[in-house]
N, C-alpha and C. Protein backbone atom coordinates (compact mmCIF):
# COMPACT_ATOMS: atom_id res chain seq x y z
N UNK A 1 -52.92 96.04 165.29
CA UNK A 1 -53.41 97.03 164.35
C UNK A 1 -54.35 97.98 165.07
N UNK A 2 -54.04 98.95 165.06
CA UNK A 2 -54.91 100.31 165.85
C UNK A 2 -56.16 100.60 165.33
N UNK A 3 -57.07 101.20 166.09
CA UNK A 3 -58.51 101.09 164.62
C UNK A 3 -58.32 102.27 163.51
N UNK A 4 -58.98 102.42 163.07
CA UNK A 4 -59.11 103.60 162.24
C UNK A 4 -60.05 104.77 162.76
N UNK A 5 -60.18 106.05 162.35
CA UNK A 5 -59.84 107.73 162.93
C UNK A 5 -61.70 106.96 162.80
N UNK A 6 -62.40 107.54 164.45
CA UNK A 6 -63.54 107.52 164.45
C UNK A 6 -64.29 106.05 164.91
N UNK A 7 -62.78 105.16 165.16
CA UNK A 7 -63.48 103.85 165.62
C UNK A 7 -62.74 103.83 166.88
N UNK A 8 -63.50 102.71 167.60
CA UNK A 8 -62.70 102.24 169.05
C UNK A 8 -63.36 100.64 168.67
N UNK A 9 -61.86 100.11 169.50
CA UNK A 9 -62.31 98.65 169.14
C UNK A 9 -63.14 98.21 170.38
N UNK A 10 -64.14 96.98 169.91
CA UNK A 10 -64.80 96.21 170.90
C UNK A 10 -65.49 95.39 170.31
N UNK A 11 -65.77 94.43 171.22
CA UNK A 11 -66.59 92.90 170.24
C UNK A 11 -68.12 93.38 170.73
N UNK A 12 -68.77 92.93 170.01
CA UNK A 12 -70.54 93.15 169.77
C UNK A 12 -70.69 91.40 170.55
N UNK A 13 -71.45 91.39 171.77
CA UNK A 13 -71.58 90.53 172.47
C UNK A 13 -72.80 89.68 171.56
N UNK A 14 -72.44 88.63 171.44
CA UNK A 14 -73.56 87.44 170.25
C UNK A 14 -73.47 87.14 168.97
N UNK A 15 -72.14 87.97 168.53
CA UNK A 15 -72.04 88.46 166.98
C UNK A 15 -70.82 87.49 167.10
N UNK A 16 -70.38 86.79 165.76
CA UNK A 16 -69.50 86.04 166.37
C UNK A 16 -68.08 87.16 165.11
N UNK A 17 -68.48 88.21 164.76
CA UNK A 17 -67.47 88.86 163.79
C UNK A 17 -67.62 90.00 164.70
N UNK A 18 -66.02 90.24 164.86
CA UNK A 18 -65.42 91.04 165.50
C UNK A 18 -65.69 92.31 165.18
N UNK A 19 -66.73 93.53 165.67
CA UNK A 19 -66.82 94.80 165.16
C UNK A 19 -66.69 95.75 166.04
N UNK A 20 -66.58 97.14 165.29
CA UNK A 20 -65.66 98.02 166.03
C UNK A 20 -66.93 99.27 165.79
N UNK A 21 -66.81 100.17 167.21
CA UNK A 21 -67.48 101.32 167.09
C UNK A 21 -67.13 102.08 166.11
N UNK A 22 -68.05 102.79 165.81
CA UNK A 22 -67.71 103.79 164.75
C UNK A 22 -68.64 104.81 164.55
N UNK A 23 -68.10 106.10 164.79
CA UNK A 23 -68.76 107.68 164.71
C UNK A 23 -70.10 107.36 165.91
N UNK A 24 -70.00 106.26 166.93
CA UNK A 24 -71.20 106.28 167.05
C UNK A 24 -72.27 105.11 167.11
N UNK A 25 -71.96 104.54 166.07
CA UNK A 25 -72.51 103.30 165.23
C UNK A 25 -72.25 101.67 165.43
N UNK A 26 -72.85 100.81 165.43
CA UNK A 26 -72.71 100.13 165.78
C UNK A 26 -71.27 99.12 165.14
N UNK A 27 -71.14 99.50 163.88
CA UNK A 27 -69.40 99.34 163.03
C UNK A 27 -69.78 100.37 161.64
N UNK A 28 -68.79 100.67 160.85
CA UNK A 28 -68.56 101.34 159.81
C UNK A 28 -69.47 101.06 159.13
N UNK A 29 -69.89 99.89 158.65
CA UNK A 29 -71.14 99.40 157.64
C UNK A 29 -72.64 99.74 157.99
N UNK A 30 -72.81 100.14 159.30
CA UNK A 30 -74.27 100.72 159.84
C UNK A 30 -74.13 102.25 159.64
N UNK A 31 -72.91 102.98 159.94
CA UNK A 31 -72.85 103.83 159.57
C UNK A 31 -72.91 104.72 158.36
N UNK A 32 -72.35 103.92 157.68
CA UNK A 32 -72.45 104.10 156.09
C UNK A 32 -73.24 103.68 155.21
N UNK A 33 -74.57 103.20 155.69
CA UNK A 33 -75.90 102.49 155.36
C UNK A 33 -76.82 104.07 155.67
N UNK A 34 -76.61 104.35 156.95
CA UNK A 34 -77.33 105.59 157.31
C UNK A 34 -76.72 106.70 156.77
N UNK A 35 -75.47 106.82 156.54
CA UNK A 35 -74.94 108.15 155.83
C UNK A 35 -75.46 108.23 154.71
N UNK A 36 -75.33 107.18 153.82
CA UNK A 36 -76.13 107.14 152.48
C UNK A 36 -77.48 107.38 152.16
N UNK A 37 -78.15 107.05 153.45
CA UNK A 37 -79.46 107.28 153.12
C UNK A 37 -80.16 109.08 153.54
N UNK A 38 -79.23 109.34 154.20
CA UNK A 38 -79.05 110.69 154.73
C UNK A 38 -78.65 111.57 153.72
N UNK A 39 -77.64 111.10 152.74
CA UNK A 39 -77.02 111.62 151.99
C UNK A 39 -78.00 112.18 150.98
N UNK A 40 -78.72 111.04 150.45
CA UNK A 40 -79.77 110.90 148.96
C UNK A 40 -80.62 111.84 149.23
N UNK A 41 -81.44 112.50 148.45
CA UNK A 41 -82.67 112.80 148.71
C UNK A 41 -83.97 112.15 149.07
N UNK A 42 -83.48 111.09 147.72
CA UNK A 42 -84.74 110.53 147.09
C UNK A 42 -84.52 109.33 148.11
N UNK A 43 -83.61 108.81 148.80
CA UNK A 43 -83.58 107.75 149.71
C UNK A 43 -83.97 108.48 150.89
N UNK A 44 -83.49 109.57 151.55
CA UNK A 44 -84.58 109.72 152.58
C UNK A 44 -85.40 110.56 152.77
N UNK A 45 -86.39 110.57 151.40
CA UNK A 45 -87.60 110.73 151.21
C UNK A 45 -88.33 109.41 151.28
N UNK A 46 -87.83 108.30 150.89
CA UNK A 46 -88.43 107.00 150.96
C UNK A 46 -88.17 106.29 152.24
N UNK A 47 -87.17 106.61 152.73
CA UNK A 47 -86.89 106.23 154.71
C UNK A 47 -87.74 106.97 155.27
N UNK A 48 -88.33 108.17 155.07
CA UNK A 48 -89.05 109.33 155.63
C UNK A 48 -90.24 108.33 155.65
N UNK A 49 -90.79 108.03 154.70
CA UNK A 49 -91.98 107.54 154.23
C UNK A 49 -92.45 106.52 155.24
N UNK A 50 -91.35 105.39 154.83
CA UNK A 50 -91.58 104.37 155.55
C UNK A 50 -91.58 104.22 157.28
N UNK A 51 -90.83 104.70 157.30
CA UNK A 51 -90.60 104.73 158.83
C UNK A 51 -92.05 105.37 159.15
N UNK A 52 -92.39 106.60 159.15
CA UNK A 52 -93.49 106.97 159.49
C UNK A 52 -94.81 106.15 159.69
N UNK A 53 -94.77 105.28 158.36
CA UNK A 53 -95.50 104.26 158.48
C UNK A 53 -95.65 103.12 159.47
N UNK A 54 -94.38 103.18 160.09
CA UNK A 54 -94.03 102.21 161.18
C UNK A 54 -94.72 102.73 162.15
N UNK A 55 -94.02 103.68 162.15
CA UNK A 55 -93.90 104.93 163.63
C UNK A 55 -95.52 104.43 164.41
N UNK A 56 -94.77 103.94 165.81
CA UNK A 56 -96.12 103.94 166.80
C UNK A 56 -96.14 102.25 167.05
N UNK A 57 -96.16 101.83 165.86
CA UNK A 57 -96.40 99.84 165.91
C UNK A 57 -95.31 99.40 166.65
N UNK A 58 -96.00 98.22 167.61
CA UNK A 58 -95.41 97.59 168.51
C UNK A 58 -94.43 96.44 167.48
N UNK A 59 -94.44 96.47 166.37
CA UNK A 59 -93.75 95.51 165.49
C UNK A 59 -92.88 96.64 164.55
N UNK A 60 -92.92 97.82 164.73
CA UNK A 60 -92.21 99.05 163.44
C UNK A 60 -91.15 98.56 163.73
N UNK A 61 -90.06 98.75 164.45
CA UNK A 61 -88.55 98.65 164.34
C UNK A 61 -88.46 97.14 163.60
N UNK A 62 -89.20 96.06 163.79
CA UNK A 62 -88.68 95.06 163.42
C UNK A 62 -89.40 95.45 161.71
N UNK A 63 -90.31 95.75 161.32
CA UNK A 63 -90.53 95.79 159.92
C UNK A 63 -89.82 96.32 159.34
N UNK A 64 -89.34 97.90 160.12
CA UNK A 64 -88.60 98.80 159.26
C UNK A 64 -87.15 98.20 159.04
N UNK A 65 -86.49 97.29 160.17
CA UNK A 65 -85.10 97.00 160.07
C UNK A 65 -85.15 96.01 159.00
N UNK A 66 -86.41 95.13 158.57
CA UNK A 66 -86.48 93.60 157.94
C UNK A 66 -86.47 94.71 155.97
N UNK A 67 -87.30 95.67 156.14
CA UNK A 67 -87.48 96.26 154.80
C UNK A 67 -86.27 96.72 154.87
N UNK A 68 -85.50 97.49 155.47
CA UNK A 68 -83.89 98.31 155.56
C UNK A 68 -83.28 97.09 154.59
N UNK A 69 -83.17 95.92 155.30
CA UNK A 69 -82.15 94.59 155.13
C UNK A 69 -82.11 94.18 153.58
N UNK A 70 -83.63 94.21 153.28
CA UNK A 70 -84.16 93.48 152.38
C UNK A 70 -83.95 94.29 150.89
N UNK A 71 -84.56 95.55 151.19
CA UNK A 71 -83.96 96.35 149.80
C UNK A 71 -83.08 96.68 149.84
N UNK A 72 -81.78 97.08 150.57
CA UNK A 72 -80.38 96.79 150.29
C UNK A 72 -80.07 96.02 149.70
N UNK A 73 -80.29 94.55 150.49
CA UNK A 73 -79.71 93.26 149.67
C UNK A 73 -79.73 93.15 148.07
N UNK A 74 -81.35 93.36 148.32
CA UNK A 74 -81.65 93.34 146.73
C UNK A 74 -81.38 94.09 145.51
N UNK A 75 -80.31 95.22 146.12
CA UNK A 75 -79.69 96.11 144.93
C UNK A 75 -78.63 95.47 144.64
N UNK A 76 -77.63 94.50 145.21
CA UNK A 76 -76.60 93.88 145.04
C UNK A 76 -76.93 92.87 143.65
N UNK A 77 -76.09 93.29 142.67
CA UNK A 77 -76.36 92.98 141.10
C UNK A 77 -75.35 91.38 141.79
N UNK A 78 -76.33 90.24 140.97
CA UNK A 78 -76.16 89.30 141.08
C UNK A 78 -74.66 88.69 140.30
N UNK A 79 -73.97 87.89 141.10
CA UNK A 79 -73.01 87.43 140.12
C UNK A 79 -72.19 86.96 141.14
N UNK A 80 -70.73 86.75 140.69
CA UNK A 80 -70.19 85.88 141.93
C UNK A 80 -68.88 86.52 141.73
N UNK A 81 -67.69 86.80 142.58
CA UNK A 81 -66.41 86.44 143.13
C UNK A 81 -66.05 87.15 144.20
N UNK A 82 -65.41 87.93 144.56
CA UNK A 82 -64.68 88.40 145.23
C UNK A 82 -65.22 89.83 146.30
N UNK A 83 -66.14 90.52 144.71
CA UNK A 83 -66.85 91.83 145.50
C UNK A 83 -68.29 91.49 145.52
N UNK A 84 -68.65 90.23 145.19
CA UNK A 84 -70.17 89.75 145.53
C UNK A 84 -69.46 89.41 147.45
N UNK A 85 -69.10 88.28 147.44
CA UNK A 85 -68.64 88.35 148.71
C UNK A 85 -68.34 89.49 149.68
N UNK A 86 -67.33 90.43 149.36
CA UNK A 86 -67.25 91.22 150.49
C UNK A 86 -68.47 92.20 150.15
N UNK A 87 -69.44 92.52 149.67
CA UNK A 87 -70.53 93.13 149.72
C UNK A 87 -71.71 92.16 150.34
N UNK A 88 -72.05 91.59 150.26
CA UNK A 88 -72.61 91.00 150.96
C UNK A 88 -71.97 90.39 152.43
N UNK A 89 -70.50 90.48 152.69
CA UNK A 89 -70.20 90.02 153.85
C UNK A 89 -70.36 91.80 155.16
N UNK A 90 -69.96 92.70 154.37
CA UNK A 90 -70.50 93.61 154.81
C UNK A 90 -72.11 94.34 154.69
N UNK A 91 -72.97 93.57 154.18
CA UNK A 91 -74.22 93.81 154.37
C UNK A 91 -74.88 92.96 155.66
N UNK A 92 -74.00 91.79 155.74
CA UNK A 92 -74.19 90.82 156.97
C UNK A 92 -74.10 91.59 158.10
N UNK A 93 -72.96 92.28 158.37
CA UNK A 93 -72.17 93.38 159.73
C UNK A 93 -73.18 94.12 159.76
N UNK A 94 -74.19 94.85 159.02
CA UNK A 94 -75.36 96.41 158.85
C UNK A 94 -75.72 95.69 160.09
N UNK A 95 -76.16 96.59 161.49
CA UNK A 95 -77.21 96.61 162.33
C UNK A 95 -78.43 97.06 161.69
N UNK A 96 -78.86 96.58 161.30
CA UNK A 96 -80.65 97.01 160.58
C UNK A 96 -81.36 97.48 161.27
N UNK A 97 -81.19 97.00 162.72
CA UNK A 97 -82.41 97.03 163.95
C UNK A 97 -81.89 99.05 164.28
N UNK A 98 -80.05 99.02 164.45
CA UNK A 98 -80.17 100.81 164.95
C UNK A 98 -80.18 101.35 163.88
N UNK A 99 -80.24 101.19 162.91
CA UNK A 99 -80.73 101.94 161.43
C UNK A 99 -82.16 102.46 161.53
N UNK A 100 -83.05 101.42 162.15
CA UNK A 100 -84.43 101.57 161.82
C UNK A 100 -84.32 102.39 163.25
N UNK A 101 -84.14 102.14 163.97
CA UNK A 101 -84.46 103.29 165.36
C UNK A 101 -83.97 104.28 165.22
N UNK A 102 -83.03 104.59 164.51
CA UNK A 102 -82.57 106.04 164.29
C UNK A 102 -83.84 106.59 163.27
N UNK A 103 -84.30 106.18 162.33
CA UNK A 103 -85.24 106.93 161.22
C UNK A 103 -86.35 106.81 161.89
N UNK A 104 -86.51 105.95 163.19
CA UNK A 104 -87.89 106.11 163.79
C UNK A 104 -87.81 107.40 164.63
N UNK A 105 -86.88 107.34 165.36
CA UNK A 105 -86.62 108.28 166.20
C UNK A 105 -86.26 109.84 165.45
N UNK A 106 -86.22 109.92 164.71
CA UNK A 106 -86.45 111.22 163.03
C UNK A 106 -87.71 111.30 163.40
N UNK A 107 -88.33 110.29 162.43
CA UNK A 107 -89.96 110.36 161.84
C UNK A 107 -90.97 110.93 163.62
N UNK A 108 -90.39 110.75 164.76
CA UNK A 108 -91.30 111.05 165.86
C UNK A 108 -90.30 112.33 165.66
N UNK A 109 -89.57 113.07 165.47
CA UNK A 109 -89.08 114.24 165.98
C UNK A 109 -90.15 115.06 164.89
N UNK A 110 -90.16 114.42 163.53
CA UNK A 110 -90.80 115.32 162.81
C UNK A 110 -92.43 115.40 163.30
N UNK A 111 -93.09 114.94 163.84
CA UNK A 111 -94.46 114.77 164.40
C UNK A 111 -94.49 115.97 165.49
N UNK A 112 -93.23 115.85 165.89
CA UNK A 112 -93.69 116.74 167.70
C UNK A 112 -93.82 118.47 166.91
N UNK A 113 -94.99 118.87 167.49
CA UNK A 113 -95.37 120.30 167.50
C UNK A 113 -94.19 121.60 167.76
């Protein structure tokens, strides 16, 4: 099976699920975590926020990727079968960690003079 327009295949070394580049990104689901939040206003007005808040701390990427993870998860309306699973199996795949370095790496562009 060939990838799809914008991916190249390759395994993520430690990950034991097979993921594929994409636009860039570490697979489709990191990408589309950041498109969305890019997309919103009001979401990245609140990525704006936070990150900034990070911005500089020797611990920011890991707070900002742990808050990324965490309020995602927690929009997933509770219940069980089929699309609880693959939503949460693709919230598993999100790189959180290049999510948060990309909005860090924003929040310092917006600082520089």
């Amino acid at each position: 099976m060939s990838p799809r327009q914008g991916e190249t295949e390759t395994t993520t070394k430690g990950n034991s699920v097979n993921d594929t580049k994409y636009n860039g990104w570490t697979n489709r689901a990191t990408w589309l975590v950041k498109l969305w939040i890019d997309s919103d206003e009001g979401e990245q007005a609140y990525w704006r926020e936070e990150a900034s808040e990070q911005a500089g701390r020797e611990d920011g990427t890991y707070n900002l990727a742990a808050l990324l993870r965490s309020v995602h998860e927690e929009r997933v309306p509770e219940g069980f079968g089929v699309i609880n699973d693959l939503t949460g199996y693709a919230l598993a795949t999100v790189n959180w960690w290049e999510v948060a370095e990309s909005l860090l790496e924003e929040a310092a562009e917006e600082v520089k003079p």
